[in-house]
C-alpha atoms as a PDB file:
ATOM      1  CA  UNK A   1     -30.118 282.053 -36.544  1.00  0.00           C
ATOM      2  CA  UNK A   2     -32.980 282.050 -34.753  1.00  0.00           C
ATOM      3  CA  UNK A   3     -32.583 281.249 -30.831  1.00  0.00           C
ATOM      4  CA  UNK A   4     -35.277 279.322 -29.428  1.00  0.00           C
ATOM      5  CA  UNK A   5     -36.510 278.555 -25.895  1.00  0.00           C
ATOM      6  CA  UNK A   6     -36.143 274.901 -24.529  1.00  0.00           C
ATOM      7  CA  UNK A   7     -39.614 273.097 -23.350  1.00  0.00           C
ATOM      8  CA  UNK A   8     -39.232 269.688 -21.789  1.00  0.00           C
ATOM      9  CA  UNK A   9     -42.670 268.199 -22.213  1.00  0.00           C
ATOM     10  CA  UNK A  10     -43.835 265.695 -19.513  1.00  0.00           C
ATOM     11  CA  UNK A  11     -42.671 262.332 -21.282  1.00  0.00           C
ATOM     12  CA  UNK A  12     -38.521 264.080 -21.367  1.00  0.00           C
ATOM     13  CA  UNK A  13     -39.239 265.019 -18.056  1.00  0.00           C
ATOM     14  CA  UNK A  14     -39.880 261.629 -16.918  1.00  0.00           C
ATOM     15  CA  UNK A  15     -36.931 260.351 -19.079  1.00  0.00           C
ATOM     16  CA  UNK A  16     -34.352 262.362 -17.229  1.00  0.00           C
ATOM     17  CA  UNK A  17     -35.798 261.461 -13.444  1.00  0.00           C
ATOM     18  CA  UNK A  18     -35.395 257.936 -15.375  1.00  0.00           C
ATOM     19  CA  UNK A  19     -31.873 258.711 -16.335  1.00  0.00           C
ATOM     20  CA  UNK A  20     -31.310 259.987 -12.996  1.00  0.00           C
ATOM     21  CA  UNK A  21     -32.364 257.123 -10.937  1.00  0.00           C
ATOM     22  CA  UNK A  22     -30.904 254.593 -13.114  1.00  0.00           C
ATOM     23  CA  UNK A  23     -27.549 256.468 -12.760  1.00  0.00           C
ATOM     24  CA  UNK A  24     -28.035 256.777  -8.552  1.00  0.00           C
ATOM     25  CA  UNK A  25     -29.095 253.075  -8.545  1.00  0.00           C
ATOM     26  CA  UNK A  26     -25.900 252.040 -10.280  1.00  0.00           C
ATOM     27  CA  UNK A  27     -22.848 254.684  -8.587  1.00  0.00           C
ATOM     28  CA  UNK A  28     -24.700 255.096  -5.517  1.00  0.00           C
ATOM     29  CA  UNK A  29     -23.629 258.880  -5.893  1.00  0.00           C
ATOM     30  CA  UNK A  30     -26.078 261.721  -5.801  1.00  0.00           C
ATOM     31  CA  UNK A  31     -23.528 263.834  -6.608  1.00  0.00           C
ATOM     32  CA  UNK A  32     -22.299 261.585  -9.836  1.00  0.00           C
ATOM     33  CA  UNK A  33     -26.384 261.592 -10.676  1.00  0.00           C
ATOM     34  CA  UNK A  34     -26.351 265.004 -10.242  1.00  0.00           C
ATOM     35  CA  UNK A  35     -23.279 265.805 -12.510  1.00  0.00           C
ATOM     36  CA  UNK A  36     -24.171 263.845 -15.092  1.00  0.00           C
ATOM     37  CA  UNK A  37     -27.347 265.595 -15.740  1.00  0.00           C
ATOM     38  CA  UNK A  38     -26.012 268.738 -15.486  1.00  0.00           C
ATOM     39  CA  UNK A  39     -23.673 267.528 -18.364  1.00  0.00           C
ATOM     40  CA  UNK A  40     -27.335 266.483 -20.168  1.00  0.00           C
ATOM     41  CA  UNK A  41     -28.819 269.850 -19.709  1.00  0.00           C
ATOM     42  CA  UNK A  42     -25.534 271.556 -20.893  1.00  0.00           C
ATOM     43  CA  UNK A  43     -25.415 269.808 -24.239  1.00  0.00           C
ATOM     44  CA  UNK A  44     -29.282 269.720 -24.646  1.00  0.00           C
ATOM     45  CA  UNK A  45     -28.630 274.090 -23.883  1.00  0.00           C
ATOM     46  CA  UNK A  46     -26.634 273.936 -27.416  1.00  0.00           C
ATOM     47  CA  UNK A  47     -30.362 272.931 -29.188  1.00  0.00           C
ATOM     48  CA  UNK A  48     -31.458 276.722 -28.243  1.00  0.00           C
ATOM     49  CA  UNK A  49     -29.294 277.943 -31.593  1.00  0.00           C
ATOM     50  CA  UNK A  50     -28.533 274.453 -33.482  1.00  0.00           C
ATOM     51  CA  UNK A  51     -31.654 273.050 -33.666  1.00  0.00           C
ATOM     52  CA  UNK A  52     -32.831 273.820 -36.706  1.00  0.00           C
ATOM     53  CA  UNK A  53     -29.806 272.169 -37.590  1.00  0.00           C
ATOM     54  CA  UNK A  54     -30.716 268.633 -36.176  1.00  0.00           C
ATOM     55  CA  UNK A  55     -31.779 265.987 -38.736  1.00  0.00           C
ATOM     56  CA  UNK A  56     -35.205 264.674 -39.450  1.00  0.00           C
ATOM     57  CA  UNK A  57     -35.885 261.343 -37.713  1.00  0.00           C
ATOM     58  CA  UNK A  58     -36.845 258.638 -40.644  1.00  0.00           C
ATOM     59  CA  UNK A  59     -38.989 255.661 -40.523  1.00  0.00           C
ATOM     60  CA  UNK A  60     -37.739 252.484 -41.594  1.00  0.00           C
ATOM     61  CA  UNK A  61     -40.006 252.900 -45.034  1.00  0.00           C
ATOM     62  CA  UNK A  62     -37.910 256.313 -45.627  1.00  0.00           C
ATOM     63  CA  UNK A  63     -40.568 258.256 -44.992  1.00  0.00           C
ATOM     64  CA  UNK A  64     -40.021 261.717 -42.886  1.00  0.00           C
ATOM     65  CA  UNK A  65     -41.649 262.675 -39.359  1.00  0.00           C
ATOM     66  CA  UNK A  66     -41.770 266.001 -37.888  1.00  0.00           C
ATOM     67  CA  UNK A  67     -39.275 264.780 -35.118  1.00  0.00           C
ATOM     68  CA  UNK A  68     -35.582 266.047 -34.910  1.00  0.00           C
ATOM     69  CA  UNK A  69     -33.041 264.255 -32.801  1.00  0.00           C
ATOM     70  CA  UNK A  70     -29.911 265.429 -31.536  1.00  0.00           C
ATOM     71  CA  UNK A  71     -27.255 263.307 -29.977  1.00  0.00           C
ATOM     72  CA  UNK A  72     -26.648 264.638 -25.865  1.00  0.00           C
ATOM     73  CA  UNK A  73     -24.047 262.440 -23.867  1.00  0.00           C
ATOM     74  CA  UNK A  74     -25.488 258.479 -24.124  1.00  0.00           C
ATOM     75  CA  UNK A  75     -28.852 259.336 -25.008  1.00  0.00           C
ATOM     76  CA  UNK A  76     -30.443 261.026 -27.932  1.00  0.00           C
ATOM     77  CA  UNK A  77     -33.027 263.811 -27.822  1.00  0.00           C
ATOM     78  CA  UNK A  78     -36.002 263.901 -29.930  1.00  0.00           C
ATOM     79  CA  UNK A  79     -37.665 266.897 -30.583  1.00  0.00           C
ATOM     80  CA  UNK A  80     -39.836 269.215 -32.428  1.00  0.00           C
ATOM     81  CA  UNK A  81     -39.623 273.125 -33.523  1.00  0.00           C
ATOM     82  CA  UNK A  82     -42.396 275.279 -33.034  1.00  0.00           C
ATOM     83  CA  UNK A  83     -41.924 279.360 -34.051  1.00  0.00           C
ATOM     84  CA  UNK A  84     -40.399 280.011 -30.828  1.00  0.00           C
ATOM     85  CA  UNK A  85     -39.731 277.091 -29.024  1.00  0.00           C
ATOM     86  CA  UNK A  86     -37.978 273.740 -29.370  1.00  0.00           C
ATOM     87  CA  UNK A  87     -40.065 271.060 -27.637  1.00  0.00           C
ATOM     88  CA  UNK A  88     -38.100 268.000 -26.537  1.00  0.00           C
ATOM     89  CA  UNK A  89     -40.591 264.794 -26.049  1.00  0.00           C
ATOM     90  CA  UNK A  90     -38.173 262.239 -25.263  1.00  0.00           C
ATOM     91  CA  UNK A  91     -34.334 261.751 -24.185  1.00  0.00           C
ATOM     92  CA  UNK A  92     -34.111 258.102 -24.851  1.00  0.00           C
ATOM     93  CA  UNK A  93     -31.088 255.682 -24.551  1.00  0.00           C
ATOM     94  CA  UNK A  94     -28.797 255.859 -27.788  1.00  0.00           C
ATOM     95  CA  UNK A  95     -29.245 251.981 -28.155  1.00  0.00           C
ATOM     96  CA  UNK A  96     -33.182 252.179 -27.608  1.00  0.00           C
ATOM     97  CA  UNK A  97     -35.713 251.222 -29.468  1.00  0.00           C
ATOM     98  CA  UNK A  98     -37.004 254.208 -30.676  1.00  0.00           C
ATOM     99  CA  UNK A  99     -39.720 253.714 -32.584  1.00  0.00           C
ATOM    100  CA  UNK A 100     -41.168 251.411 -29.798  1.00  0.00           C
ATOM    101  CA  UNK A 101     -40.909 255.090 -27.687  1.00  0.00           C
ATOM    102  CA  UNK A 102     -42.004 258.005 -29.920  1.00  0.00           C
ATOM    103  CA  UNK A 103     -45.361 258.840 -30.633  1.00  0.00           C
ATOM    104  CA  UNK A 104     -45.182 258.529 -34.772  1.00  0.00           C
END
């Protein structure tokens, strides 16, 4: 197994200070915000040896994309593998719309 490194691209990077503030806004807890993501990265730190691993995301019509998704607390990451790297572009909301989201 191959380990990989972890790149958050700018779109997952906006997704977790999303994730972030939505959690602050609702406990009124930096420290809860700041926990919780922690608990993000941690699982999203497992992708750096499981990746490969992760299923293929596929369209509605059954056909396959390039994107691999991995389930990380209530969200799910979508991502795709390069020769060294694992390149997350989104952490969306496990009830999303995710095709509405992803560039496909």
């Amino acid at each position: 197994m191959q380990r990989r490194r972890i790149l958050l691209l700018s779109d997952a990077i906006r997704d977790i200070q999303k994730i972030y503030d939505d959690i602050l806004s609702i406990s009124k807890s930096k420290t809860v915000a700041q926990n919780y993501l922690k608990k993000l990265r941690h699982e999203l730190r497992h992708l750096e040896f499981t990746a490969e691993a992760c299923t293929h995301y596929v369209l509605d019509d059954g056909s396959s994309t390039d994107y691999r998704f991995c389930p990380a607390c209530n969200y799910i990451a979508f991502f795709r593998l390069t020769e060294n790297a694992i390149e997350i572009d989104r952490i969306l909301y496990s009830r999303s719309d995710f095709i509405r989201h992803l560039d496909l």
